[in-house]
N, C-alpha and C. Protein backbone atom coordinates (compact mmCIF):
# COMPACT_ATOMS: atom_id res chain seq x y z
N UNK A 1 -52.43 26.21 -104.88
CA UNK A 1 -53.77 26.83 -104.78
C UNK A 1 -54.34 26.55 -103.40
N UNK A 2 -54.82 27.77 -102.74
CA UNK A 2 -55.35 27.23 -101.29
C UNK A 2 -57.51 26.73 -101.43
N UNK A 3 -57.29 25.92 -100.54
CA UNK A 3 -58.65 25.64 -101.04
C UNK A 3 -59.51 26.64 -99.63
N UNK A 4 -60.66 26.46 -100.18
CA UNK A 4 -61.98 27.19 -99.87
C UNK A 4 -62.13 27.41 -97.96
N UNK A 5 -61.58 28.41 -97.57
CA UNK A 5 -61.37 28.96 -95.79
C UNK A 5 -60.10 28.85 -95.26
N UNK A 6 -59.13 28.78 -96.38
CA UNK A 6 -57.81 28.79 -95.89
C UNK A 6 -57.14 29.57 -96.94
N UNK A 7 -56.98 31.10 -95.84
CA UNK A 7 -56.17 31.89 -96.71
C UNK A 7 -54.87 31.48 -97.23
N UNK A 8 -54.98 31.84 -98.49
CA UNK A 8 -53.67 31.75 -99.35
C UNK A 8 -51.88 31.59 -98.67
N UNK A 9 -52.23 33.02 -97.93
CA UNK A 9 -50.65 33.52 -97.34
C UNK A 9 -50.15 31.97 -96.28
N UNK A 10 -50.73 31.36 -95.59
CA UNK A 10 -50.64 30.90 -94.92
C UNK A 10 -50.83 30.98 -93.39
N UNK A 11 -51.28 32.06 -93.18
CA UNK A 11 -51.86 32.08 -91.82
C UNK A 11 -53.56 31.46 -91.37
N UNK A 12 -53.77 31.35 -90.28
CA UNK A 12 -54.94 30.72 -90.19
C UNK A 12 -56.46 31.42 -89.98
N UNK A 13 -57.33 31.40 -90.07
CA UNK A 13 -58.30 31.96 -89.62
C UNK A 13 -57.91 32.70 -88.53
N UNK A 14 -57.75 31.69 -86.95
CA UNK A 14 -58.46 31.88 -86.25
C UNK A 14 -56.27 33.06 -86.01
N UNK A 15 -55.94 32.90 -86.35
CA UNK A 15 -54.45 33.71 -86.22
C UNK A 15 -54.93 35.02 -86.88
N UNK A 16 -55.44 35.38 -87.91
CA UNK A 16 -56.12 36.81 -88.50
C UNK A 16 -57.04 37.39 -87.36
N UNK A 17 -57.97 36.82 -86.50
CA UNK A 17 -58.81 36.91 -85.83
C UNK A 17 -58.33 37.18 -84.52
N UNK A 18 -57.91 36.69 -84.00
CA UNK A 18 -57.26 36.97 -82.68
C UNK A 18 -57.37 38.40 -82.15
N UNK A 19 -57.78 38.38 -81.00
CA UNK A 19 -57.59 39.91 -80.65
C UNK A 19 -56.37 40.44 -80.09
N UNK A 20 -56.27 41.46 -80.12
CA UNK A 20 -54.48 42.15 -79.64
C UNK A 20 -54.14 42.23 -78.10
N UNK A 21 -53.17 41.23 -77.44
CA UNK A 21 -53.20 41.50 -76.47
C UNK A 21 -53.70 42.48 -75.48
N UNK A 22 -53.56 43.89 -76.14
CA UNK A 22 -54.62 44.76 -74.99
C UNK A 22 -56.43 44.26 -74.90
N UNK A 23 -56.87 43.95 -76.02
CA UNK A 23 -58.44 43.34 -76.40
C UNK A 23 -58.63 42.12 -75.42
N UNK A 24 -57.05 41.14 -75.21
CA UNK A 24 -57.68 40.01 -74.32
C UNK A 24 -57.25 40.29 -72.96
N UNK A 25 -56.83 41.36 -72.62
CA UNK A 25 -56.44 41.78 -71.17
C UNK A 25 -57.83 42.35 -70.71
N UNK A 26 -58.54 43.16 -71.53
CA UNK A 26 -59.73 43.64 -71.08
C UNK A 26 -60.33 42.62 -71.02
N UNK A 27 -60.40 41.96 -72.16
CA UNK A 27 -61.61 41.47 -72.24
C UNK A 27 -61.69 40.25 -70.93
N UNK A 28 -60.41 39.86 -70.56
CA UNK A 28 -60.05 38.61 -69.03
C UNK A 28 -60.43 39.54 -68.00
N UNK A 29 -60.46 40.67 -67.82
CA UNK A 29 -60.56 41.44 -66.20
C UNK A 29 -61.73 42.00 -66.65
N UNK A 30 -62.69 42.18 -68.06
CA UNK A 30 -64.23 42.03 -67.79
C UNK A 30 -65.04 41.11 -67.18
N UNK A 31 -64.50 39.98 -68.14
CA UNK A 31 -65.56 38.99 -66.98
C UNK A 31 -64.76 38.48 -66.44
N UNK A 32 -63.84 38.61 -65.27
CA UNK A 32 -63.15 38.33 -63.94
C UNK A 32 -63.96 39.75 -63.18
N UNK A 33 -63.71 40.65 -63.53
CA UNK A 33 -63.86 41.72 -62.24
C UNK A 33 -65.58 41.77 -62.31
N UNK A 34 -66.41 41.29 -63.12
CA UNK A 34 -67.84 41.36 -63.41
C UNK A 34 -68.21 40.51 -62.58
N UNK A 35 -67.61 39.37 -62.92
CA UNK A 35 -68.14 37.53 -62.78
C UNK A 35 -67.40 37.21 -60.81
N UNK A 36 -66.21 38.21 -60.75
CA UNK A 36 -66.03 37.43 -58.93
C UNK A 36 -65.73 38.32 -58.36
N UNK A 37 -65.55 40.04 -58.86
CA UNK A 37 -65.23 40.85 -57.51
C UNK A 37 -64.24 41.51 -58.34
N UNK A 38 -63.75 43.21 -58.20
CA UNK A 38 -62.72 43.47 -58.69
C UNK A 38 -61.25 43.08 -57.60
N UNK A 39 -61.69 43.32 -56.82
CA UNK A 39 -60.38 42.86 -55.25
C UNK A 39 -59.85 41.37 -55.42
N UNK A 40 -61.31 40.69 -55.96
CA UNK A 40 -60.75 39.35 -55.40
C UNK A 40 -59.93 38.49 -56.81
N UNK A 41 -59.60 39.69 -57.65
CA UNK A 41 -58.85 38.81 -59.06
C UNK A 41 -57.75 39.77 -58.91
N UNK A 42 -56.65 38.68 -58.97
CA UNK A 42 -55.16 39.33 -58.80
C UNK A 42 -54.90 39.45 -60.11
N UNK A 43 -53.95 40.29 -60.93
CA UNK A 43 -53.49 40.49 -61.90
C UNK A 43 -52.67 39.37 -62.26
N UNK A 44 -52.24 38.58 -61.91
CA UNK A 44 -51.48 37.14 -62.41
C UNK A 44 -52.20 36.16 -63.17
N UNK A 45 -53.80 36.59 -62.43
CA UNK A 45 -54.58 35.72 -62.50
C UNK A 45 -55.10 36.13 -64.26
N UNK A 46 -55.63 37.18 -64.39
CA UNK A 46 -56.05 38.10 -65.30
C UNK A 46 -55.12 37.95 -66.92
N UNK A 47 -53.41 37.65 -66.47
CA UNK A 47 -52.53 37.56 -66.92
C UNK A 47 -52.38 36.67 -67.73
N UNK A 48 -52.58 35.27 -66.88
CA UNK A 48 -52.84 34.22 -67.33
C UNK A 48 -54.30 33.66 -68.29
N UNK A 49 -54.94 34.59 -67.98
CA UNK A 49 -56.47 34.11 -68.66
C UNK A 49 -56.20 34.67 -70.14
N UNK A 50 -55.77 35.84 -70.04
CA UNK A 50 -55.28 36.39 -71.76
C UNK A 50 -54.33 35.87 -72.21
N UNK A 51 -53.43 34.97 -71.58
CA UNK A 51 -52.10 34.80 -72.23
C UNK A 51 -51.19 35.71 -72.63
N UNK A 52 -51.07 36.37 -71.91
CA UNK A 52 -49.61 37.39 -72.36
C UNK A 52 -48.88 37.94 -70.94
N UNK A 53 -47.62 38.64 -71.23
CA UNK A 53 -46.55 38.77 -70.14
C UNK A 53 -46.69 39.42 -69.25
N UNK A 54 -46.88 39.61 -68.08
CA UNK A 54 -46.14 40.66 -67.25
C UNK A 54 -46.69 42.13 -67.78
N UNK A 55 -45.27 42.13 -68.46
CA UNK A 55 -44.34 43.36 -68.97
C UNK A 55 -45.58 43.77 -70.24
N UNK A 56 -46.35 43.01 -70.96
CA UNK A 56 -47.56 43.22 -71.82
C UNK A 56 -48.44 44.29 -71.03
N UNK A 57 -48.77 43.50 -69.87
CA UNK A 57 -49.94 44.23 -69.25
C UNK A 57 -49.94 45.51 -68.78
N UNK A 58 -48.46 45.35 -68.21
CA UNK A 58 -48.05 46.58 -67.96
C UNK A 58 -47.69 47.91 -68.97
N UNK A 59 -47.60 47.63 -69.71
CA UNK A 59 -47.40 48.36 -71.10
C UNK A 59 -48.24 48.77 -71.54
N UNK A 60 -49.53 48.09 -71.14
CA UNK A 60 -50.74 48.56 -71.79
C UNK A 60 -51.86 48.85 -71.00
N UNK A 61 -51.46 49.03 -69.36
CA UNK A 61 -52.40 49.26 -69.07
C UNK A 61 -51.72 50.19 -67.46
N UNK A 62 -50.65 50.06 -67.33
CA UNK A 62 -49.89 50.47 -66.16
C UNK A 62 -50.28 50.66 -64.91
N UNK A 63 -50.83 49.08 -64.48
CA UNK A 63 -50.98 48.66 -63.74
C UNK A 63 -52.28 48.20 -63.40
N UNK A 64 -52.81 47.47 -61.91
CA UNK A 64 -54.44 46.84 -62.06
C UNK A 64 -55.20 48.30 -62.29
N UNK A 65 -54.97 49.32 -61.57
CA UNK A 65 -56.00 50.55 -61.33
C UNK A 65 -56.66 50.72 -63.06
N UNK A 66 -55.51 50.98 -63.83
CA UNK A 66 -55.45 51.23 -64.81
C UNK A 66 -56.36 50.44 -66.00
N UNK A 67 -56.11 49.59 -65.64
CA UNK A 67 -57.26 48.48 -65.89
C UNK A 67 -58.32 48.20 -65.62
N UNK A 68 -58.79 48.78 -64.45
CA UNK A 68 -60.55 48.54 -63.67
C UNK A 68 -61.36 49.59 -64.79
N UNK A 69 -60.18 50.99 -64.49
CA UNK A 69 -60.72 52.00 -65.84
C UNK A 69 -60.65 51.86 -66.51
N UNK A 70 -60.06 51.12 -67.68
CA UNK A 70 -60.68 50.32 -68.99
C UNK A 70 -61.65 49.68 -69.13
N UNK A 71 -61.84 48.70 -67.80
CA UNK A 71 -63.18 48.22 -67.75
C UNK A 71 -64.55 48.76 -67.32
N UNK A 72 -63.94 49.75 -66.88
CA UNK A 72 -65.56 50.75 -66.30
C UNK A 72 -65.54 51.80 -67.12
N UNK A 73 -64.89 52.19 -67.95
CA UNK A 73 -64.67 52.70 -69.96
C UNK A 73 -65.95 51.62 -70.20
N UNK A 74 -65.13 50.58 -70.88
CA UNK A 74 -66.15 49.76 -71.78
C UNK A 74 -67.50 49.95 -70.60
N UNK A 75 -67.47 49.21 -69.62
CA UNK A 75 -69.11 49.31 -69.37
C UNK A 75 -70.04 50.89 -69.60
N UNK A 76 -69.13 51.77 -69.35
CA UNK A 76 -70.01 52.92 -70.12
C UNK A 76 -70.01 53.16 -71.21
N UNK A 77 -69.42 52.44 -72.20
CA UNK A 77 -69.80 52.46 -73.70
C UNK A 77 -71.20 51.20 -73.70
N UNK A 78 -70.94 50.32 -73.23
CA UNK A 78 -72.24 49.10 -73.44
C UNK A 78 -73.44 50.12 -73.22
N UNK A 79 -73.88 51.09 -72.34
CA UNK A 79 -74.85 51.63 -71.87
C UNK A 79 -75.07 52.64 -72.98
N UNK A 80 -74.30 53.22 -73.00
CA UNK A 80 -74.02 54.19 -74.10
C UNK A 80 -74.67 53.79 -75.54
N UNK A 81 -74.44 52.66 -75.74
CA UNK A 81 -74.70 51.49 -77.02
C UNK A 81 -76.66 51.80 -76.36
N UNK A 82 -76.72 51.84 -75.85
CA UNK A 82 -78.22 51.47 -75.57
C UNK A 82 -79.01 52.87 -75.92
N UNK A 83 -78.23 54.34 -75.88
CA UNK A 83 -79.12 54.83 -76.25
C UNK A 83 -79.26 55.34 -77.65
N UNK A 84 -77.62 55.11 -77.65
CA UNK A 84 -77.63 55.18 -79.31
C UNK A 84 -78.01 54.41 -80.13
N UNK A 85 -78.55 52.98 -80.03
CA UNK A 85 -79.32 52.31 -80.62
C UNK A 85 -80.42 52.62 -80.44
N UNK A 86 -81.35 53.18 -79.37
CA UNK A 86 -82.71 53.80 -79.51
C UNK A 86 -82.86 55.13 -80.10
N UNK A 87 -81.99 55.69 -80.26
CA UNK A 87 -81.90 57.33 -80.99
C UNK A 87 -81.92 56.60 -82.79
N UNK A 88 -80.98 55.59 -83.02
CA UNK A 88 -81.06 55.66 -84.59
C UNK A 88 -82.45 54.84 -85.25
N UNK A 89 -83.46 54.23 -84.15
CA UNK A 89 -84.67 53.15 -84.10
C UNK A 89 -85.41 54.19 -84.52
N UNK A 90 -85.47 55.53 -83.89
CA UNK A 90 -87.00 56.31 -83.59
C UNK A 90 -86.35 57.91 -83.49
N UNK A 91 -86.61 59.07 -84.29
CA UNK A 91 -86.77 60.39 -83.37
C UNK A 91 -87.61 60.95 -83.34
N UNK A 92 -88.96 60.12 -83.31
CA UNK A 92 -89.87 60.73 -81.83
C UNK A 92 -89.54 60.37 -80.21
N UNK A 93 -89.26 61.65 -79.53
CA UNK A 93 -88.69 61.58 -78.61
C UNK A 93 -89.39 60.71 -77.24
N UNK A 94 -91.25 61.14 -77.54
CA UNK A 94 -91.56 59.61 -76.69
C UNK A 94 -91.44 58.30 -76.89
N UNK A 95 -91.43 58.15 -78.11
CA UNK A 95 -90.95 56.60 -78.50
C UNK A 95 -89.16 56.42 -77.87
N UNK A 96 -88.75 57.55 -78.63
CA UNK A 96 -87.21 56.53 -78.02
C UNK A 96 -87.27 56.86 -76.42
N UNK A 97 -87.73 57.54 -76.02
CA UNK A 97 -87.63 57.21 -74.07
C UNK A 97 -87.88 55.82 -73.86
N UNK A 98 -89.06 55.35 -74.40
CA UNK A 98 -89.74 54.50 -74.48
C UNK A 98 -88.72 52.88 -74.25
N UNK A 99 -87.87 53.47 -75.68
CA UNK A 99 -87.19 52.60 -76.07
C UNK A 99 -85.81 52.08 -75.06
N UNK A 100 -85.53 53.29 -74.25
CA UNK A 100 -84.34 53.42 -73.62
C UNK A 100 -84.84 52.65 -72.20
N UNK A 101 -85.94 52.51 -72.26
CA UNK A 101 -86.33 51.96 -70.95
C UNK A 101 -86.34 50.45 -71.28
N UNK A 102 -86.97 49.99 -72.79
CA UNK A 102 -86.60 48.34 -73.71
C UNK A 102 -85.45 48.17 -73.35
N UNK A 103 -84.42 48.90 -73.84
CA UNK A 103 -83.27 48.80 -73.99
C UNK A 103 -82.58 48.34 -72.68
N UNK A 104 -82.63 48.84 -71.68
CA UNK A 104 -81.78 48.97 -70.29
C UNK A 104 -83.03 47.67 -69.38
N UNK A 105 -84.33 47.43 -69.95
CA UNK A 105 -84.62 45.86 -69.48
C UNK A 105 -83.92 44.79 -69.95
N UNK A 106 -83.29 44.58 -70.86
CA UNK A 106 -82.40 44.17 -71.97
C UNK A 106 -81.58 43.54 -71.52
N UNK A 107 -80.80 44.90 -71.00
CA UNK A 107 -79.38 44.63 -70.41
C UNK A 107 -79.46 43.87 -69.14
N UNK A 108 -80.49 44.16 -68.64
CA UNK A 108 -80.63 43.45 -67.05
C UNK A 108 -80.42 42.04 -67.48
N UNK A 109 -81.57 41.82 -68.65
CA UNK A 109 -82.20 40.24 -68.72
C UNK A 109 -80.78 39.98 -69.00
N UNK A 110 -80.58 40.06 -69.85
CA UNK A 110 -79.18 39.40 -70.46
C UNK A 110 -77.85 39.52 -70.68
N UNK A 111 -77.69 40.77 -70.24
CA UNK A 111 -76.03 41.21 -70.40
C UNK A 111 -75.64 41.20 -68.49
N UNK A 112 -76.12 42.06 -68.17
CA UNK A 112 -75.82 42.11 -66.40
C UNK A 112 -76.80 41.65 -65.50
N UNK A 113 -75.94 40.55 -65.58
CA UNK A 113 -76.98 39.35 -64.79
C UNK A 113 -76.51 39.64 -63.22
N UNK A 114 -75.34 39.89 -63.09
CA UNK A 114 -74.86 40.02 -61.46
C UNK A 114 -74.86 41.70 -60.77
N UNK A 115 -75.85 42.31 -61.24
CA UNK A 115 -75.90 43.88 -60.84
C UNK A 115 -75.18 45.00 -61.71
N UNK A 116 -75.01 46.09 -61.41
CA UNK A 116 -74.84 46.85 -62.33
C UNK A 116 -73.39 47.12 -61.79
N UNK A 117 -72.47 47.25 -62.71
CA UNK A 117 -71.02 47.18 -62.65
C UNK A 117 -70.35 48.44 -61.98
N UNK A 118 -71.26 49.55 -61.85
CA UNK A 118 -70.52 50.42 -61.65
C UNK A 118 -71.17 50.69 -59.96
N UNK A 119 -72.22 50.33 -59.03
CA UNK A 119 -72.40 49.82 -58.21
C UNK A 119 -71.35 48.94 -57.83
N UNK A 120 -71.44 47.58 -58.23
CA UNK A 120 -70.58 47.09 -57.75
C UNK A 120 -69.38 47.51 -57.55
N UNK A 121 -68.61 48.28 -58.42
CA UNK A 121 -67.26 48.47 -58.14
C UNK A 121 -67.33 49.86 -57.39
N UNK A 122 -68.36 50.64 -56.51
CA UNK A 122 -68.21 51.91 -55.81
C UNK A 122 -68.19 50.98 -54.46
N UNK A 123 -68.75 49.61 -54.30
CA UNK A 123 -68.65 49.06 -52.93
C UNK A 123 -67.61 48.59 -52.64
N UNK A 124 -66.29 48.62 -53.99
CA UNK A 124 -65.09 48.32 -53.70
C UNK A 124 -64.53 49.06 -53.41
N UNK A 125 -64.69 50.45 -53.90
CA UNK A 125 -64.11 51.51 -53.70
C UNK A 125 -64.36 52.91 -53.42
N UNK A 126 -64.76 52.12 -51.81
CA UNK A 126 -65.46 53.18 -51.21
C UNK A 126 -64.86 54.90 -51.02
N UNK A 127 -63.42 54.94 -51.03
CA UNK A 127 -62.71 56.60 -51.10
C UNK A 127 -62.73 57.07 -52.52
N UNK A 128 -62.72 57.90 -52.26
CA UNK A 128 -62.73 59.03 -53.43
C UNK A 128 -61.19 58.79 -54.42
N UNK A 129 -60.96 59.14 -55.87
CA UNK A 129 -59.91 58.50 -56.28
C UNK A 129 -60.56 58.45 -57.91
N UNK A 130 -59.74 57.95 -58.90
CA UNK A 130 -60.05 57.71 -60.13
C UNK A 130 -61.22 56.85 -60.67
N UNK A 131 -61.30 55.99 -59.57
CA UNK A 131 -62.16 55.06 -59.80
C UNK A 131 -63.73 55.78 -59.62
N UNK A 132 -63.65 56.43 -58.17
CA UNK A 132 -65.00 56.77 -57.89
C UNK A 132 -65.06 57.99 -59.18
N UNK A 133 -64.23 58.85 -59.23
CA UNK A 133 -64.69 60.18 -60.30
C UNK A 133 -65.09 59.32 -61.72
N UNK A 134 -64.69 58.40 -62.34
CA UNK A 134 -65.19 57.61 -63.34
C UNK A 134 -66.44 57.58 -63.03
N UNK A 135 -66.86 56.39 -62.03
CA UNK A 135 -68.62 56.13 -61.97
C UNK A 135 -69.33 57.24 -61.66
N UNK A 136 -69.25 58.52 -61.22
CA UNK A 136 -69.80 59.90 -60.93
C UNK A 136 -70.28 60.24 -62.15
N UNK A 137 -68.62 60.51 -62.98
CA UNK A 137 -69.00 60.79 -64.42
C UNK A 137 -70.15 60.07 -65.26
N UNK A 138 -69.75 58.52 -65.17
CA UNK A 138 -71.33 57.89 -65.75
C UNK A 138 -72.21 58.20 -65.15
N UNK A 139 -72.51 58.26 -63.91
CA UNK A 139 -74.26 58.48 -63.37
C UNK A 139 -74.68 59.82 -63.96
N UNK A 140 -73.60 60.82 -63.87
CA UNK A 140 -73.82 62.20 -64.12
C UNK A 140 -74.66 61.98 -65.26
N UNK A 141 -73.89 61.54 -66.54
CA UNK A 141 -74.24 61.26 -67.64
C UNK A 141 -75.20 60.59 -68.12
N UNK A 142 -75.45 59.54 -67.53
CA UNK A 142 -76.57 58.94 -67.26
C UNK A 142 -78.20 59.67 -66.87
N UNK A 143 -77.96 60.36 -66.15
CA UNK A 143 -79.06 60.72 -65.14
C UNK A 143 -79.28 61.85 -66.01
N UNK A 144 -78.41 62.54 -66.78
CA UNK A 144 -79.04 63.94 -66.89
C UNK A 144 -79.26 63.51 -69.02
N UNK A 145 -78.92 62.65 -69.59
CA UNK A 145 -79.33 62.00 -70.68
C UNK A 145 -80.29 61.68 -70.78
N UNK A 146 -80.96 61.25 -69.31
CA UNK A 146 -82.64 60.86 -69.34
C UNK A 146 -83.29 61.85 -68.90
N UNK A 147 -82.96 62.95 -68.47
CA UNK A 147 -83.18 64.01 -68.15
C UNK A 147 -83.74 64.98 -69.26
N UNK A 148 -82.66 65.05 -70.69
CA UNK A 148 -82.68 65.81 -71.60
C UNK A 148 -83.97 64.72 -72.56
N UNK A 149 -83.89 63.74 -72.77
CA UNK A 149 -85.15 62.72 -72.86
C UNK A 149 -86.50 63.10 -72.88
N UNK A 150 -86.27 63.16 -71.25
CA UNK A 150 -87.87 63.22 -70.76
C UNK A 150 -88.36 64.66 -71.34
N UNK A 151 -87.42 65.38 -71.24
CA UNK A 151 -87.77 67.40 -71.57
C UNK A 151 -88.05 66.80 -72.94
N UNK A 152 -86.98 66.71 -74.19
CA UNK A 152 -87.82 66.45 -75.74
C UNK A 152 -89.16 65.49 -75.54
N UNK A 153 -89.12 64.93 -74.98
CA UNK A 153 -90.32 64.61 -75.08
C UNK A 153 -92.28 65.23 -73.82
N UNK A 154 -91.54 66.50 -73.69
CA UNK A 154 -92.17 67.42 -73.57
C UNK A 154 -92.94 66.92 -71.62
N UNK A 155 -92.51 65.82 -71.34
CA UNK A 155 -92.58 65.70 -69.64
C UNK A 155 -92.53 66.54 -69.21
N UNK A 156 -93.71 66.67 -68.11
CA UNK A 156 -93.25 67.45 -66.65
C UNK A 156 -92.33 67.22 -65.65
N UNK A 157 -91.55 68.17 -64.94
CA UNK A 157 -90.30 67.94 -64.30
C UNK A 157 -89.13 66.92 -65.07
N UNK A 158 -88.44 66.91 -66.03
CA UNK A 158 -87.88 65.83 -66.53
C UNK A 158 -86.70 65.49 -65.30
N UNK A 159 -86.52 66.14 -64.73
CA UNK A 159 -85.31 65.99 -63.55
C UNK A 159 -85.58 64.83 -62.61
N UNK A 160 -87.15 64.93 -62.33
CA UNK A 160 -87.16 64.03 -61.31
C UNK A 160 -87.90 62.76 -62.07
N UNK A 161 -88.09 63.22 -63.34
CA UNK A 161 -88.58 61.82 -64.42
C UNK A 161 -86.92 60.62 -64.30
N UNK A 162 -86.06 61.89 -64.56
CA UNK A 162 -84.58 60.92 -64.71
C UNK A 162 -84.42 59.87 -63.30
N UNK A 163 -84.49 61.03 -62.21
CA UNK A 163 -84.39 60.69 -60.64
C UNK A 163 -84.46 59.06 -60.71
N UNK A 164 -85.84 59.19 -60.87
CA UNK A 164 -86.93 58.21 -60.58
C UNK A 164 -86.55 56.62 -61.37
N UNK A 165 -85.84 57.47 -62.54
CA UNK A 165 -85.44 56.20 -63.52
C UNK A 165 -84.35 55.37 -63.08
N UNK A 166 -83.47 56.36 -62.60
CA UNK A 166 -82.46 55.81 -62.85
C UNK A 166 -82.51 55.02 -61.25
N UNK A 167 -83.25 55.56 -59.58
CA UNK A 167 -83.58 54.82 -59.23
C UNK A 167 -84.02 53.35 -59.28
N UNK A 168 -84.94 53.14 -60.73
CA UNK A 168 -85.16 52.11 -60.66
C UNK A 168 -84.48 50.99 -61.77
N UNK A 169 -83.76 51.68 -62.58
CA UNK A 169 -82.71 50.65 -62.49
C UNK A 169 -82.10 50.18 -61.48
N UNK A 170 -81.21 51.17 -60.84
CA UNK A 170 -80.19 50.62 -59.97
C UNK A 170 -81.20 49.37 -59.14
N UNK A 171 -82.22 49.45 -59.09
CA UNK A 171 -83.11 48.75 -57.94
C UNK A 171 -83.13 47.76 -58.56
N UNK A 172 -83.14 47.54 -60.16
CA UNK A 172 -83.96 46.32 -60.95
C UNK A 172 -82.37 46.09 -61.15
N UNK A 173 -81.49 46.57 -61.37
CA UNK A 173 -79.99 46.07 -61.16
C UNK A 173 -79.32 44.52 -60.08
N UNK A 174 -79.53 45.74 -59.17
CA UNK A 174 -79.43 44.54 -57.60
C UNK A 174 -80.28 43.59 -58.02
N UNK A 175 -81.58 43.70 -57.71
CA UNK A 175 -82.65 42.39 -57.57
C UNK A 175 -82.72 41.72 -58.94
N UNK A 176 -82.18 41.93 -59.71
CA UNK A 176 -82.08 41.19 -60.90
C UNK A 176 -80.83 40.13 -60.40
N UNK A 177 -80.36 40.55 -59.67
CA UNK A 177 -79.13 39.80 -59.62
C UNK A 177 -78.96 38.70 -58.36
N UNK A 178 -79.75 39.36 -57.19
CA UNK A 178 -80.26 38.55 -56.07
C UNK A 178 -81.42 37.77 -56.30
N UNK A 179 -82.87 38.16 -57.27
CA UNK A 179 -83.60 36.97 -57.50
C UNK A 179 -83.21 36.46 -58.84
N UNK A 180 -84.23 36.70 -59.71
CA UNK A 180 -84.20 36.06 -61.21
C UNK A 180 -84.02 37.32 -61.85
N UNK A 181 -83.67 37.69 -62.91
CA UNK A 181 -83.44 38.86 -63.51
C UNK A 181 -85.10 38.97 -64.78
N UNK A 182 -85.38 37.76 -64.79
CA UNK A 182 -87.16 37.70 -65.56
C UNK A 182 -87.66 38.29 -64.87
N UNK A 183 -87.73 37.71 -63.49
CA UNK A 183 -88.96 38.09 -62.49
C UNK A 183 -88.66 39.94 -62.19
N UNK A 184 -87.39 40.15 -62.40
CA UNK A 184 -87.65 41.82 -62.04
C UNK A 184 -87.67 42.71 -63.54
N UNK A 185 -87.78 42.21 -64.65
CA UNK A 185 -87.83 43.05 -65.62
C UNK A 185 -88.87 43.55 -65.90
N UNK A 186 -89.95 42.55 -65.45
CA UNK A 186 -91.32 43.36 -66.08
C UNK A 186 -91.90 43.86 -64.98
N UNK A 187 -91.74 44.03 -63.92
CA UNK A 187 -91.73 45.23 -63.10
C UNK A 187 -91.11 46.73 -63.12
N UNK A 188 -89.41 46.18 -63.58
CA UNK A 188 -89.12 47.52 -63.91
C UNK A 188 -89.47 48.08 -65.30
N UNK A 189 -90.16 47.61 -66.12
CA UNK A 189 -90.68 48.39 -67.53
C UNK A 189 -91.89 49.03 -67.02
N UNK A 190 -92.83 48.05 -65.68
CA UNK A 190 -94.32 48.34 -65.90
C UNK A 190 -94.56 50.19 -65.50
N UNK A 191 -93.25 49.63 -64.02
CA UNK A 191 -92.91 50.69 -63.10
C UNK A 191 -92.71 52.08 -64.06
N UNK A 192 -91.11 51.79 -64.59
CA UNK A 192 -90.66 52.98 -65.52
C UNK A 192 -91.56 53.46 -66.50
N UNK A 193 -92.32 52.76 -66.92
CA UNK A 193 -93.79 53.36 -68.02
C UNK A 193 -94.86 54.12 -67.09
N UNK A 194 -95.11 53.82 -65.83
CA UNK A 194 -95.91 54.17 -65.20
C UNK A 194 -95.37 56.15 -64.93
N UNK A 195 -93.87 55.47 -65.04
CA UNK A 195 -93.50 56.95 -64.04
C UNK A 195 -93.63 58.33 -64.99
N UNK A 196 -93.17 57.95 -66.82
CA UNK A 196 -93.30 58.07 -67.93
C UNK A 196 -94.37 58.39 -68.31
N UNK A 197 -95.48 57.70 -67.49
CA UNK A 197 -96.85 58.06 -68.35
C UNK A 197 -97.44 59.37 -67.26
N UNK A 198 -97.04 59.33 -65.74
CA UNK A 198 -97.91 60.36 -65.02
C UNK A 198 -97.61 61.61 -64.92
N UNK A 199 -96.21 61.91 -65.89
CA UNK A 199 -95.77 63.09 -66.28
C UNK A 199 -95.66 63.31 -67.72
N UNK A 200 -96.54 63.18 -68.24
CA UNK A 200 -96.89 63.19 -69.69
C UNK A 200 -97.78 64.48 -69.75
C-alpha cells in the first residue's frame, strides 16, 4: 500500500512533474537571454542549465536562432495573456482598455523588471532577418489591438490613442528597468489614463 503523496506505481512526484526537455530548454534561454543578453549566453551554457544533450537541443530547436524565436513566441504569448485576461474581467470596452493599461503596469512591476524583451533583443539584432520580422509582427499586433480598443470604446482618433500607448510603455519599459520599476508605474498609468481620458 503506498502511503499518502507517494504514487502507487512508483515514480516520484517531482519525476511526474518534470518538464520535457524542450519546456527546460526554453524555459533556461528565458531567463538567460532576459536576465544577461541574448549574444552573451552561449548555447552550452543554456545546455547545461536544462540538463539535456547537444543532440536534444538540437532536435528541438535547430539551433540558437531557433530558440531566441521560441523565446520571443512565449514573450508574445505573456502579453497576449494580458489582454485576454482583461477581455474575460469586463466587456465594457472602456473598462477593459482601462484594464489593459492595469495589466501591462503589472508586467513592468513584476514580470519585466529589465525592459521589454522585444526591445531588447532588436538592439541585438539590428539587420533585418527572422528575428526582427518576429518583433514587427508583435508591435504590429500590439499597436493596432489597442487601436481596435480605443475605437470599441468609442475614442477619438484610436490610432494615435494606440501611438501614444504603446509609446509609453516602451518608455515605462526602459525606465522601469534603469530606475525602480515602482517609481515608473504610477506615472505610466497616470500618463496612459490621461491620454485615455482626452480622447473620450
Amino acid at each position: 500500500m503506498s502511503t499518502i503523496g507517494t504514487p502507487a506505481t512508483g515514480t516520484t512526484t517531482s519525476d511526474t512533474a518534470r518538464p520535457s526537455a524542450r519546456q527546460r530548454l526554453l524555459d533556461a534561454a528565458t531567463r538567460l537571454f532576459y536576465g544577461e543578453g541574448i549574444h552573451s549566453v552561449g548555447v552550452d551554457r543554456i545546455i547545461d542549465e536544462a540538463g539535456v544533450t547537444r543532440a536534444t537541443m538540437y532536435k528541438q530547436f535547430a539551433g540558437k536562432e531557433g530558440l531566441v524565436l521560441a523565446y520571443l513566441h512565449g514573450e508574445d504569448e505573456v502579453i497576449r495573456t494580458v489582454f485576454a485576461a482583461a477581455g474575460e474581467a469586463t466587456s465594457d470596452p472602456s473598462r477593459l482598455l482601462d484594464l489593459v493599461v492595469e495589466g501591462i503596469a503589472a508586467d513592468i512591476r513584476d514580470r519585466h523588471t529589465r525592459g521589454c524583451p522585444f526591445i531588447n533583443a532588436a538592439a541585438e539584432y539590428p539587420d533585418d532577418g527572422p528575428v526582427r520580422a518576429l518583433i514587427a509582427e508583435h508591435r504590429t499586433w500590439f499597436r493596432q489591438t489597442l487601436a481596435d480598443l480605443a475605437a470599441a470604446a468609442g475614442l477619438r482618433d484610436p490610432d494615435e490613442v494606440a501611438g501614444a500607448l504603446v509609446l509609453l510603455r516602451d518608455a515605462a519599459m526602459v525606465g522601469g528597468y534603469l530606475d525602480r520599476p515602482e517609481t515608473v508605474v504610477g506615472t505610466f498609468q497616470s500618463t496612459a489614463h490621461t491620454v485615455i481620458d482626452t480622447h473620450r
